[in-house]
N, C-alpha and C. Protein backbone atom coordinates (compact mmCIF):
# COMPACT_ATOMS: atom_id res chain seq x y z
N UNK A 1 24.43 7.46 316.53
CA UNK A 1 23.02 7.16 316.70
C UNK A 1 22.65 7.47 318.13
N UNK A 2 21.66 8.62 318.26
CA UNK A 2 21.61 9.12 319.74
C UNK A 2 20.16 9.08 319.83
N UNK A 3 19.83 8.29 321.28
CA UNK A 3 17.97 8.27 321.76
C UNK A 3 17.40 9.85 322.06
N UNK A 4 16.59 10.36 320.85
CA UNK A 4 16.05 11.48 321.41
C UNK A 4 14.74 11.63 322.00
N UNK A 5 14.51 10.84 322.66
CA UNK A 5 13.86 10.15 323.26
C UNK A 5 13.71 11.30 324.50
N UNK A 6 12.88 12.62 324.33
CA UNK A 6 12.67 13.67 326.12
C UNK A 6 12.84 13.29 327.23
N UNK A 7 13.83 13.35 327.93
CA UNK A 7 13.84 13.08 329.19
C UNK A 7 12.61 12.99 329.99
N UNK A 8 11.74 14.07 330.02
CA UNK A 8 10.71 14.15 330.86
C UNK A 8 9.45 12.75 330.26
N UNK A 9 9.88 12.62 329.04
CA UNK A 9 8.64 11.71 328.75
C UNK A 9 9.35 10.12 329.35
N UNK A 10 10.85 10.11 329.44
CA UNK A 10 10.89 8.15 329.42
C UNK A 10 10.22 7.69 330.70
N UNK A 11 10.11 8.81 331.82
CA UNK A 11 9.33 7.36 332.62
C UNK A 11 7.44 7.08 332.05
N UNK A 12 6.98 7.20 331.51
CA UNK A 12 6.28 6.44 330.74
C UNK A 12 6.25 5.59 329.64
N UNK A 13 7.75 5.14 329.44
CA UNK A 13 8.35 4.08 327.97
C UNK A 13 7.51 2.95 328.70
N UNK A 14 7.47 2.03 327.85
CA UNK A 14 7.21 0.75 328.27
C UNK A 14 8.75 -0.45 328.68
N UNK A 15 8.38 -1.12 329.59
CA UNK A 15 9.70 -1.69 330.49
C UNK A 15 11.25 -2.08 329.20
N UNK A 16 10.73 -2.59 327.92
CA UNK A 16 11.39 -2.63 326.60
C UNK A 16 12.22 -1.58 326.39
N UNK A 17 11.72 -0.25 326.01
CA UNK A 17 11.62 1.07 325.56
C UNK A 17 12.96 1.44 327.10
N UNK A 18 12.80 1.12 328.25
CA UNK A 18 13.13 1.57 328.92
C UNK A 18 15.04 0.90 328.99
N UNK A 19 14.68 -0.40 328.82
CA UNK A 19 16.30 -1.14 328.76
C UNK A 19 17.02 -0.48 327.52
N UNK A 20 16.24 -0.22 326.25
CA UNK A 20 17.13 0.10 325.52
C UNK A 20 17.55 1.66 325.05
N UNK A 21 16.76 2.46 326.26
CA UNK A 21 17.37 3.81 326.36
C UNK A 21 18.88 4.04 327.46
N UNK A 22 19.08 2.48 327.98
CA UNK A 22 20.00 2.33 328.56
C UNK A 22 20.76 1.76 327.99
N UNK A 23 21.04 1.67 326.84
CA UNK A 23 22.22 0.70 326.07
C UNK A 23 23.28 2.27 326.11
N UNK A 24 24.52 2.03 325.83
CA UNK A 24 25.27 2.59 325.78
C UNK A 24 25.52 2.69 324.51
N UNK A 25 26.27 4.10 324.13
CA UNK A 25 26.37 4.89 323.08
C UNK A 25 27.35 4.23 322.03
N UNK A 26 28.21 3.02 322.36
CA UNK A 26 28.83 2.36 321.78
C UNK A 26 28.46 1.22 321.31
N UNK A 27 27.51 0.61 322.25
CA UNK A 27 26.27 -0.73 321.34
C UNK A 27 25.37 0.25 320.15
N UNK A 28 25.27 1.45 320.57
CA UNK A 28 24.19 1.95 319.55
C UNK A 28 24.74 2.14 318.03
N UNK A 29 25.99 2.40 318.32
CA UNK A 29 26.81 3.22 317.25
C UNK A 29 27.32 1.54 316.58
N UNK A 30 27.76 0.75 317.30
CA UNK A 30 27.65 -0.77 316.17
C UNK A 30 26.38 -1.24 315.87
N UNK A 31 25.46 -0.99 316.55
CA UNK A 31 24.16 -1.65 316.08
C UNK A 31 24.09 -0.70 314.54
N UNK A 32 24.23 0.75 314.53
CA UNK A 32 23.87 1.24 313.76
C UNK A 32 25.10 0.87 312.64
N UNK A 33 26.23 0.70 312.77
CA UNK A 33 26.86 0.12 311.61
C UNK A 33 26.61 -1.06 310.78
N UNK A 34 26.09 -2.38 311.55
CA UNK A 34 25.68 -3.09 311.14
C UNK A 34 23.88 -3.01 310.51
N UNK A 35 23.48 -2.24 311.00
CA UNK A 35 22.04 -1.52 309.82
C UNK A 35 22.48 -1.30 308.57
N UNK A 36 23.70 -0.13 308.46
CA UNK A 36 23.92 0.28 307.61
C UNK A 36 24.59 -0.71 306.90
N UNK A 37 25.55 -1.95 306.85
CA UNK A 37 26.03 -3.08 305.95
C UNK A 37 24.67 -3.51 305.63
N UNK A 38 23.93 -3.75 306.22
CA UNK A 38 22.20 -4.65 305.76
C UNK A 38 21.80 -3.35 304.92
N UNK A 39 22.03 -2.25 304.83
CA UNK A 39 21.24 -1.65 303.67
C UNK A 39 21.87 -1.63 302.63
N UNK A 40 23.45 -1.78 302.53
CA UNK A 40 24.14 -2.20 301.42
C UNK A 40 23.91 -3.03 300.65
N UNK A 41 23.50 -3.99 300.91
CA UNK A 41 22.83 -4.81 299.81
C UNK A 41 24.34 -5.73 299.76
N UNK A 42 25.02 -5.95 300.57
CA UNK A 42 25.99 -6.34 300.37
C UNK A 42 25.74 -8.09 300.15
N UNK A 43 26.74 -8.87 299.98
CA UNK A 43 26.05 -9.95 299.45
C UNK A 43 27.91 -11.30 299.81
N UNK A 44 28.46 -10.50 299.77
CA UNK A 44 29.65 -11.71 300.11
C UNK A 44 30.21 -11.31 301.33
N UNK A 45 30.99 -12.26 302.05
CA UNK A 45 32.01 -12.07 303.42
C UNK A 45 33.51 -12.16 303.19
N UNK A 46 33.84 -11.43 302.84
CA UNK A 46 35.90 -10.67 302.12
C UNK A 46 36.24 -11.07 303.79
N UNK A 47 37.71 -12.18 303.69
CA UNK A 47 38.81 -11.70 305.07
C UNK A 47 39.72 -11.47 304.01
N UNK A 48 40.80 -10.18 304.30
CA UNK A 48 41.82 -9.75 303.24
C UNK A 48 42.85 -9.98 304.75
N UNK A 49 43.89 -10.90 304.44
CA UNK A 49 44.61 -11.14 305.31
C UNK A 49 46.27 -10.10 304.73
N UNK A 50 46.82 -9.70 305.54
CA UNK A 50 48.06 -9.32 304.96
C UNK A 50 49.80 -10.44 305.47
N UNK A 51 48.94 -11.44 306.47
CA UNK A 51 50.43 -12.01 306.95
C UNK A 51 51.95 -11.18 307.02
N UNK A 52 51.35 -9.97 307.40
CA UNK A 52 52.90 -9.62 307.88
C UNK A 52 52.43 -7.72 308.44
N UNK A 53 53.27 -7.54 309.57
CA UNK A 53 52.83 -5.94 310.26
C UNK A 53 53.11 -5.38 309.11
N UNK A 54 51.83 -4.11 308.79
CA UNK A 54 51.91 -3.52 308.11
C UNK A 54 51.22 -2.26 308.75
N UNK A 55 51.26 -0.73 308.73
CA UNK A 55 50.64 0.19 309.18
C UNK A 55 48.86 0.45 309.28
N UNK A 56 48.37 1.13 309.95
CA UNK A 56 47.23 1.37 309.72
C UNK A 56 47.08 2.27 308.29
N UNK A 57 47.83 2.80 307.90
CA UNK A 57 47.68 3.87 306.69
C UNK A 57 48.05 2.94 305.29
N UNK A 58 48.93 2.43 305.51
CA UNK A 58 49.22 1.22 304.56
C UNK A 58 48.18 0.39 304.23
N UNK A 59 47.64 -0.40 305.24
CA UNK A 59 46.37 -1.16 305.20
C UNK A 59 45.86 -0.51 304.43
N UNK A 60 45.26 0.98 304.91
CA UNK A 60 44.16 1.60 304.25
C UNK A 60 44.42 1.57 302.51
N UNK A 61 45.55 2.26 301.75
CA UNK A 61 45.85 2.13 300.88
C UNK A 61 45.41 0.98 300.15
N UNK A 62 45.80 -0.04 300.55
CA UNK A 62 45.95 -1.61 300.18
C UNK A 62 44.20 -1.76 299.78
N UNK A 63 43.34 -1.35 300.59
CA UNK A 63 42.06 -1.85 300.40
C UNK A 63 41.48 -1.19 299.46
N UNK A 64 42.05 0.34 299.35
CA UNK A 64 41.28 1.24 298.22
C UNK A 64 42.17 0.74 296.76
N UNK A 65 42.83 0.02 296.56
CA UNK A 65 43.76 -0.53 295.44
C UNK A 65 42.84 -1.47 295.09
N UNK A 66 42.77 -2.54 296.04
CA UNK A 66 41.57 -3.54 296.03
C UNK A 66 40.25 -3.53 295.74
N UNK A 67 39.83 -2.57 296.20
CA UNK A 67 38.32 -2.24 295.73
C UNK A 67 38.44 -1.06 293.79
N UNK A 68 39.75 -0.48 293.56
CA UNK A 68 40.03 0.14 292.58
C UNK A 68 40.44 -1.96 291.62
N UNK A 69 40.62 -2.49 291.70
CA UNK A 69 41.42 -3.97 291.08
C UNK A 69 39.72 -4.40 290.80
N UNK A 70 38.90 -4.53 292.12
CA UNK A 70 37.38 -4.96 291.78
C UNK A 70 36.84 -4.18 290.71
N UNK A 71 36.68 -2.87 290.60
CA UNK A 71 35.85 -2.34 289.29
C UNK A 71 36.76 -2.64 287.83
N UNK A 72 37.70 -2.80 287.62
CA UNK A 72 38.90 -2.96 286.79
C UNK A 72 38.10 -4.31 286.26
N UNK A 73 38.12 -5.11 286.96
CA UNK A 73 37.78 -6.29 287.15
C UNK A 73 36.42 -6.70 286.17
N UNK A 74 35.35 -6.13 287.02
CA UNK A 74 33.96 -5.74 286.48
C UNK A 74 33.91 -4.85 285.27
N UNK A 75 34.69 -3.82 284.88
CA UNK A 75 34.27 -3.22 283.94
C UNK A 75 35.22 -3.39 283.00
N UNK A 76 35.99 -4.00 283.00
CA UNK A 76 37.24 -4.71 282.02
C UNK A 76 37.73 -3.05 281.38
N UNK A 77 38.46 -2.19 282.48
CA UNK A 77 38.93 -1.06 281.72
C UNK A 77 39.79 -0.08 283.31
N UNK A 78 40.81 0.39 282.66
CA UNK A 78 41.51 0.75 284.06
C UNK A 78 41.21 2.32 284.73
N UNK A 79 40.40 2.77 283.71
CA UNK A 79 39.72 4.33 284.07
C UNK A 79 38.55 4.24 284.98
N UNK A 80 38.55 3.40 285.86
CA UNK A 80 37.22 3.41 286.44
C UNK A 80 36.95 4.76 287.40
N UNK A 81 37.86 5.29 287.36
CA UNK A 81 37.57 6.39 288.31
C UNK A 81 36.39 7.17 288.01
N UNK A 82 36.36 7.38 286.38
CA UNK A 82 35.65 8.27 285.58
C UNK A 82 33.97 7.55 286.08
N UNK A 83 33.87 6.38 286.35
CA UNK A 83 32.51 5.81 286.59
C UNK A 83 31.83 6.22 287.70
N UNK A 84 30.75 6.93 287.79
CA UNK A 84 30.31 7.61 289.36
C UNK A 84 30.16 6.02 290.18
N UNK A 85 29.87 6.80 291.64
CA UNK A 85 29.95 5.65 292.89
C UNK A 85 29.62 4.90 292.90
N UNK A 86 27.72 5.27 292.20
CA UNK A 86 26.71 4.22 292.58
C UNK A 86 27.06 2.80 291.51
N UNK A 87 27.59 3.26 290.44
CA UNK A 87 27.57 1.85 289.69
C UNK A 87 29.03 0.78 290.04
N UNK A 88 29.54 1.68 291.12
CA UNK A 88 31.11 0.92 290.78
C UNK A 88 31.02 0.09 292.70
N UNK A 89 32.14 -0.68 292.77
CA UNK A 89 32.35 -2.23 293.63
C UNK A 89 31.46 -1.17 295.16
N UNK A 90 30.82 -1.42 295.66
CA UNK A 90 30.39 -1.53 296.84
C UNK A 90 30.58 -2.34 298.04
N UNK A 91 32.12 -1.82 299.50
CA UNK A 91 32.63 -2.62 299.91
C UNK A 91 32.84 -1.81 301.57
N UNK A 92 32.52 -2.12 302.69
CA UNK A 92 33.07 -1.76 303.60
C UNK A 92 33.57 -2.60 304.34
N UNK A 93 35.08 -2.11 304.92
CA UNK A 93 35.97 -3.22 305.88
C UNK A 93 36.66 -2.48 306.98
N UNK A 94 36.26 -3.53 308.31
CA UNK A 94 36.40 -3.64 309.45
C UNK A 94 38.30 -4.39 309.66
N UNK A 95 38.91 -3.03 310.61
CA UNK A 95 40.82 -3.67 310.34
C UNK A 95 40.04 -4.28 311.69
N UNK A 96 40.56 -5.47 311.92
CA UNK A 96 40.94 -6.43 313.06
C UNK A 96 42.29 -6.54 313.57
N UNK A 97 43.01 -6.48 315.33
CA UNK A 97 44.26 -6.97 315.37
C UNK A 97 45.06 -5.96 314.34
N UNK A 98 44.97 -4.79 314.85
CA UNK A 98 45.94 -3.55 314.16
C UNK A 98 47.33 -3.82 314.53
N UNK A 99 47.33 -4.53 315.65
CA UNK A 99 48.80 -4.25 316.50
C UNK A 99 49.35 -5.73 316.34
N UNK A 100 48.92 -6.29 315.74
CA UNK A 100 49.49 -7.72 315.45
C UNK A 100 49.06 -8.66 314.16
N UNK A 101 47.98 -9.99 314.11
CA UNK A 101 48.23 -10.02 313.05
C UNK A 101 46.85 -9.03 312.22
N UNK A 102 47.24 -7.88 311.61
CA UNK A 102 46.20 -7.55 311.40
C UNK A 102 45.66 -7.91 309.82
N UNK A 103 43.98 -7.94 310.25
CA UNK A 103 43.87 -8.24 308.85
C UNK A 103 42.06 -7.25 308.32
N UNK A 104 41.75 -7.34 307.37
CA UNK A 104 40.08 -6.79 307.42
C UNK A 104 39.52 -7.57 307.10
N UNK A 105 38.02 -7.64 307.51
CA UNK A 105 36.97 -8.50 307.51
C UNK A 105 35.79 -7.06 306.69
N UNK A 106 35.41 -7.71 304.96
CA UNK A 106 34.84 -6.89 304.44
C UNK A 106 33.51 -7.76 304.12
N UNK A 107 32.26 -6.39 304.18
CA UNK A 107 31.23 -6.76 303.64
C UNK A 107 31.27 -6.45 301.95
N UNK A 108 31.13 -6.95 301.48
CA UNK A 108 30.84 -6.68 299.63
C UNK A 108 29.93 -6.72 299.19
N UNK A 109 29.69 -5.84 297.82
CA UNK A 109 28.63 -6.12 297.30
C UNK A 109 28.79 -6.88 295.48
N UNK A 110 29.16 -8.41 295.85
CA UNK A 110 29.58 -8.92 294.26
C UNK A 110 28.36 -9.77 293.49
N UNK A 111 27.32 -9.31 294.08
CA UNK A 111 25.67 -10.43 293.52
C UNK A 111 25.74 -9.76 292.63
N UNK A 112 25.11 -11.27 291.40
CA UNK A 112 24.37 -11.22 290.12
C UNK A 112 24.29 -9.59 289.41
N UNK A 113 23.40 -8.97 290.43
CA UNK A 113 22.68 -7.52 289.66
C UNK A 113 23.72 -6.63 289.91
N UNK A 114 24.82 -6.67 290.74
CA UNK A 114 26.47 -5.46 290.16
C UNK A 114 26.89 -6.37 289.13
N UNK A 115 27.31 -7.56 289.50
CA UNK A 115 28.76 -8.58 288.70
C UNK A 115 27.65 -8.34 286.86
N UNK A 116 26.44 -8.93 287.33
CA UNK A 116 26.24 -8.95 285.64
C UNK A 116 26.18 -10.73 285.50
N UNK A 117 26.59 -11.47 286.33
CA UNK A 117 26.72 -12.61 286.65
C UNK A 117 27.01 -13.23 287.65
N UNK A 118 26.65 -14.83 288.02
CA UNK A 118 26.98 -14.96 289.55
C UNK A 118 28.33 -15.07 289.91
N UNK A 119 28.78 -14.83 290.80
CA UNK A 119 30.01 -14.94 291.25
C UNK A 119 30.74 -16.51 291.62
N UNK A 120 31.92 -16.59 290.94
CA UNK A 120 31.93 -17.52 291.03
C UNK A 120 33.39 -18.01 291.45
N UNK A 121 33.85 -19.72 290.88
CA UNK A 121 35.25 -19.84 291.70
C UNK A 121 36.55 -18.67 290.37
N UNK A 122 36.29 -18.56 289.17
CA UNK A 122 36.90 -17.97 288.08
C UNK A 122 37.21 -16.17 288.96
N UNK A 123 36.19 -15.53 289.69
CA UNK A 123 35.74 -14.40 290.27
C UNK A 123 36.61 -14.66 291.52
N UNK A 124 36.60 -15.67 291.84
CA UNK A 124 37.23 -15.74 293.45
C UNK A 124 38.67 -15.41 293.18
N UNK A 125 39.20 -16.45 292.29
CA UNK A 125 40.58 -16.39 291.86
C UNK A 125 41.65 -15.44 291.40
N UNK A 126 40.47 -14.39 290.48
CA UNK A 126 41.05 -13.16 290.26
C UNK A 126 40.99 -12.35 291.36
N UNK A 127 40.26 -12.01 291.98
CA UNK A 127 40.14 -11.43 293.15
C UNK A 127 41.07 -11.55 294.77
N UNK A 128 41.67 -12.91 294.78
CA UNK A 128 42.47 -13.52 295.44
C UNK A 128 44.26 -12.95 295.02
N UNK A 129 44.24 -12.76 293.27
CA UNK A 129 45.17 -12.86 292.45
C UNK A 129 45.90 -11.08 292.97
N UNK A 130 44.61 -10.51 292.49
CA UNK A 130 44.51 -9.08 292.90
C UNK A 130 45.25 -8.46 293.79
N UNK A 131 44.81 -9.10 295.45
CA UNK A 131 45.18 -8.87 296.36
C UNK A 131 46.56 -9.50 297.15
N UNK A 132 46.79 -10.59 296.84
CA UNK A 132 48.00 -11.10 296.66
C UNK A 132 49.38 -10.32 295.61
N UNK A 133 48.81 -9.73 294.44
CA UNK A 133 49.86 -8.71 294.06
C UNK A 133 50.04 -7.33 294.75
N UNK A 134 48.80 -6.69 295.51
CA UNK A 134 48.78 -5.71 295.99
C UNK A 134 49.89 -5.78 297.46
N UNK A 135 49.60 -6.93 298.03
CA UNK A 135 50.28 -7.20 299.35
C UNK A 135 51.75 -7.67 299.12
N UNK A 136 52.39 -7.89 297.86
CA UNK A 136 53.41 -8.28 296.88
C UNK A 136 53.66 -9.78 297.85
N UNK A 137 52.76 -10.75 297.26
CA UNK A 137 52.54 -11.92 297.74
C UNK A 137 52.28 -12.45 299.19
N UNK A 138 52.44 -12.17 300.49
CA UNK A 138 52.34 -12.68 301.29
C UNK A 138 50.83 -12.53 301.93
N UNK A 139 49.53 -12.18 301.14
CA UNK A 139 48.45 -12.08 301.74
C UNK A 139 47.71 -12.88 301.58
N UNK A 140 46.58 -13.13 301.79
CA UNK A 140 45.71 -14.30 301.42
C UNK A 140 44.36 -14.07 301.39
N UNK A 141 43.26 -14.39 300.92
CA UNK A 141 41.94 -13.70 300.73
C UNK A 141 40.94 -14.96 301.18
N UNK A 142 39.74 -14.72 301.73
CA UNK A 142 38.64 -15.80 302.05
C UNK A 142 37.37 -15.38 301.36
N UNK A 143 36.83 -15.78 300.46
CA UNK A 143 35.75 -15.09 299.87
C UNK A 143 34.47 -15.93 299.90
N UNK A 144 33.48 -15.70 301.42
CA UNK A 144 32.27 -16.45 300.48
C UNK A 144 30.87 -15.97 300.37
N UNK A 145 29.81 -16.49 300.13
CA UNK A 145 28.41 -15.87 300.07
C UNK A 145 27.88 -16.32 301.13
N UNK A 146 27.67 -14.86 301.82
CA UNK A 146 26.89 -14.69 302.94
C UNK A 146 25.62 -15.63 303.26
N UNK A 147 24.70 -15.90 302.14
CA UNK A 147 23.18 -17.29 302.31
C UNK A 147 22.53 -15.80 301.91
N UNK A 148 20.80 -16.57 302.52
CA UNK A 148 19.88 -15.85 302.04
C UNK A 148 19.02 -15.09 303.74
N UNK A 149 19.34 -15.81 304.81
CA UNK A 149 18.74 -15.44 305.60
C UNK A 149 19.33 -14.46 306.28
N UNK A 150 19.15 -13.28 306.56
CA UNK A 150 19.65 -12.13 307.28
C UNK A 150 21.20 -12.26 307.38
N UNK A 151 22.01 -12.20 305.81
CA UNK A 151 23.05 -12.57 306.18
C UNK A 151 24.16 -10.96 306.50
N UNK A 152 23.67 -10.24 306.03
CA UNK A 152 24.85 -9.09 306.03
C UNK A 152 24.59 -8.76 307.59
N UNK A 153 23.75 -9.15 308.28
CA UNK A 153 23.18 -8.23 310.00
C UNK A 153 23.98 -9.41 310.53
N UNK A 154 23.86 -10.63 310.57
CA UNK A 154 25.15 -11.54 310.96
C UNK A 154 26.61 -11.63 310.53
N UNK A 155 26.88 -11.13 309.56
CA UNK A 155 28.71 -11.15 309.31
C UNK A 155 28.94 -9.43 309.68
N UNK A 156 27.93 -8.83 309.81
CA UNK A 156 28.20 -7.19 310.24
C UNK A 156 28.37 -7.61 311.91
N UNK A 157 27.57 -8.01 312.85
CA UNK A 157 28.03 -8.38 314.01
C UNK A 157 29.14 -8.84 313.97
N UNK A 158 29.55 -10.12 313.18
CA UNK A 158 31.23 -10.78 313.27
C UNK A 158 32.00 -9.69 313.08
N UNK A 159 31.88 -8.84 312.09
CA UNK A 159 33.04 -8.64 311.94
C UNK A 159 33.26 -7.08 312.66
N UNK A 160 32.23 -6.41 313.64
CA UNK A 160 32.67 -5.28 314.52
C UNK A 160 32.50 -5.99 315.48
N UNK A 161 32.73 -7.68 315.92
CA UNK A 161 32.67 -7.63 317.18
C UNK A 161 33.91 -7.22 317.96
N UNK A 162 34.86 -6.84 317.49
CA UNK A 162 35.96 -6.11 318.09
C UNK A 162 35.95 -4.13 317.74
N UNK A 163 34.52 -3.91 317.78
CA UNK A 163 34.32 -2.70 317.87
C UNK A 163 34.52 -1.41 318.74
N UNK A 164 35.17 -0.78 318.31
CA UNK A 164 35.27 0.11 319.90
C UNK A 164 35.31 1.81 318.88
N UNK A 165 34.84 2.77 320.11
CA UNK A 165 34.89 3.60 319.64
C UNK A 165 35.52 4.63 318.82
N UNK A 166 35.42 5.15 317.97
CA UNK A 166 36.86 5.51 316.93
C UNK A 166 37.67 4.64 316.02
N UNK A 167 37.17 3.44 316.20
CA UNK A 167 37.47 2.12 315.52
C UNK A 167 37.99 2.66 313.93
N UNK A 168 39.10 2.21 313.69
CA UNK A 168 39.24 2.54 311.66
C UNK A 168 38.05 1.28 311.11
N UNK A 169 37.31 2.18 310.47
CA UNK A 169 37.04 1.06 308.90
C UNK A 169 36.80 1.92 307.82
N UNK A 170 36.67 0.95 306.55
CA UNK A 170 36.85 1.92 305.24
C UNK A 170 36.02 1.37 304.55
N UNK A 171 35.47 2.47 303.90
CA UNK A 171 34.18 2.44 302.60
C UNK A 171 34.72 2.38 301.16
N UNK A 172 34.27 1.85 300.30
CA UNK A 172 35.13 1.78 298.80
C UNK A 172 34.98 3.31 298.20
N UNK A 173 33.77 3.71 298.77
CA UNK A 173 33.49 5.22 298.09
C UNK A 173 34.25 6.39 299.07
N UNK A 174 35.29 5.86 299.83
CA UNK A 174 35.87 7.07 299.99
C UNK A 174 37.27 7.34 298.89
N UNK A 175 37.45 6.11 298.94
CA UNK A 175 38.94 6.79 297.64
C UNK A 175 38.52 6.81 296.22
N UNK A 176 36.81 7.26 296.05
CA UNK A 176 35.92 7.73 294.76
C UNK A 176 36.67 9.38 294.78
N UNK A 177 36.98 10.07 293.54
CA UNK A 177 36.90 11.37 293.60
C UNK A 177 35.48 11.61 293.55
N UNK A 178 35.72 13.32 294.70
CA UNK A 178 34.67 14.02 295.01
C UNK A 178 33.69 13.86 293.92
N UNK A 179 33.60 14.47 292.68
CA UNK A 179 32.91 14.98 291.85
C UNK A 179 32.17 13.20 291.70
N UNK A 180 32.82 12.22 291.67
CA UNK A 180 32.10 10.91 291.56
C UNK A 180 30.86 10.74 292.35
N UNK A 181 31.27 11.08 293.60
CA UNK A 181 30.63 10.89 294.64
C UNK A 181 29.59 11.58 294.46
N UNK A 182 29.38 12.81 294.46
CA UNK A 182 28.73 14.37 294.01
C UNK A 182 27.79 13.53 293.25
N UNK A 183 27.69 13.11 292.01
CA UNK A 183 27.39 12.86 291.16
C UNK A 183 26.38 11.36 291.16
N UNK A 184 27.19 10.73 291.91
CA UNK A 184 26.77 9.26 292.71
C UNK A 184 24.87 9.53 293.87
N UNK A 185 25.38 10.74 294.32
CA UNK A 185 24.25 10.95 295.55
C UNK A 185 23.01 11.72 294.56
N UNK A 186 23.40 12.57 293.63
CA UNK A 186 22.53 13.05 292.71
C UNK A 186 21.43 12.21 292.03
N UNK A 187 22.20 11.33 291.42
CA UNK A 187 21.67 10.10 290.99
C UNK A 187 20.47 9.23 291.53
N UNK A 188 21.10 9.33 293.09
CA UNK A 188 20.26 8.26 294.18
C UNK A 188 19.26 9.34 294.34
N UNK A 189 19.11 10.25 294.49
CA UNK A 189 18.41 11.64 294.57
C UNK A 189 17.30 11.49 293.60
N UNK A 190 17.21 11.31 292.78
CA UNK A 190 16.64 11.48 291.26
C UNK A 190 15.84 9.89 290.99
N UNK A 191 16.75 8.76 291.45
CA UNK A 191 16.10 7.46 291.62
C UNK A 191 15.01 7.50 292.38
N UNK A 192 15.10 8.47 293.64
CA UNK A 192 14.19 7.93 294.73
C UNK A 192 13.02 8.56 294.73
N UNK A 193 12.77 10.05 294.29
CA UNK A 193 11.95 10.60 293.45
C UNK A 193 11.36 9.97 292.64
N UNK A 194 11.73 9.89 291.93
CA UNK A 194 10.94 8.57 290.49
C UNK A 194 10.15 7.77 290.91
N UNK A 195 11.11 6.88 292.06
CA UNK A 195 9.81 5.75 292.53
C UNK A 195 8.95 5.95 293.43
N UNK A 196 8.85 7.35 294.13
CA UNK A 196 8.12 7.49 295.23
C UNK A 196 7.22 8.02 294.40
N UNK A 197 7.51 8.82 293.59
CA UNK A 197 6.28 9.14 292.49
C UNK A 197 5.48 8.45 291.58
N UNK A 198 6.09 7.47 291.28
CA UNK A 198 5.41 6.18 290.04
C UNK A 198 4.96 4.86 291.26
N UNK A 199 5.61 4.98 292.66
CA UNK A 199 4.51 4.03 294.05
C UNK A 199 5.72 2.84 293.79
N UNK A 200 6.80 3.14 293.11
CA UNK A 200 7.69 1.62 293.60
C UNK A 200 8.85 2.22 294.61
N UNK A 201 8.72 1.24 295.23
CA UNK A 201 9.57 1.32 296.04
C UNK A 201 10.43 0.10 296.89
């Protein structure tokens, strides 16, 4: 996220305009991550703990298993691959403490209008169950609902406040095959058309 903001025009910003063409390129780039969790629609606060060193590449694995265990889950069937992006678990996670105890802090998206129902302690348990077999027992899971007031722009601050540049985190739609994905953005393509044309939005 870069101020393109003309050089020749900022000394006429207003004194506001002017502090925050001075933020640095690394507040901008978490501010803008945490935008992007608030447009997710995300709706719960995931800590996936692993209690024991495990790699950064390992981790990664572990979470795309996890978010592959969530649609399994939801769609009671183990082919979920075949399901494009947009309908399947919506999840990004922040690794914390890579070099010690590391663990991720995920935004989710498990409300009513994905699950089909509210989420609940039956939802927690399997989900806990999940990840505890994935980590072959020694992990532990924290699962709760974010509230109603600006909650994903507050657990998106928590959880890059150990943000730094080049930072690992992982999206559920990257271990989607291509053609899912492909297929996923088409979709959103075709949605957004529709409503800009019929005035909903």
């Amino acid at each position: 996220m870069t101020d393109e903001t003309p050089l020749h025009t900022r000394s006429t910003l207003t004194p506001v305009r002017k502090k925050m063409s001075l933020i640095s390129p690394l507040v901008r780039q978490r501010t803008a991550i945490v935008d992007w969790i608030s447009e997710m629609e995300c709706s719960h606060a995931v800590t996936l703990n692993v209690n024991r060193s495990v790699s950064m590449d390992n981790i990664r694995k572990m979470f795309g298993q996890f978010c592959k265990r969530v649609d399994e889950y939801r769609f009671g069937r183990t082919h979920v691959p075949r399901i494009i992006s947009i309908f399947r678990f919506t999840a990004i996670a922040f690794v914390e403490h890579p070099n010690s105890n590391i663990h991720l802090h995920v935004a989710a998206r498990l409300d009513r209008k994905w699950l089909g129902y509210a989420f609940g302690p039956r939802e927690e348990r399997a989900l806990d169950y999940a990840w505890r077999n994935i980590v072959q027992g020694s992990g532990s899971t924290c699962i709760k609902e974010m509230g109603s007031k600006g909650p994903a722009a507050g657990w998106g601050r928590y959880a890059t406040k150990d943000y730094r540049s080049g930072a690992e985190y992982f999206h559920s739609h990257d271990f989607h095959p291509d053609r899912s994905v492909l297929k996923s953005l088409e979709l959103q393509k075709t949605l957004t058309q529709l409503a800009l044309s019929t005035g909903f939005r």
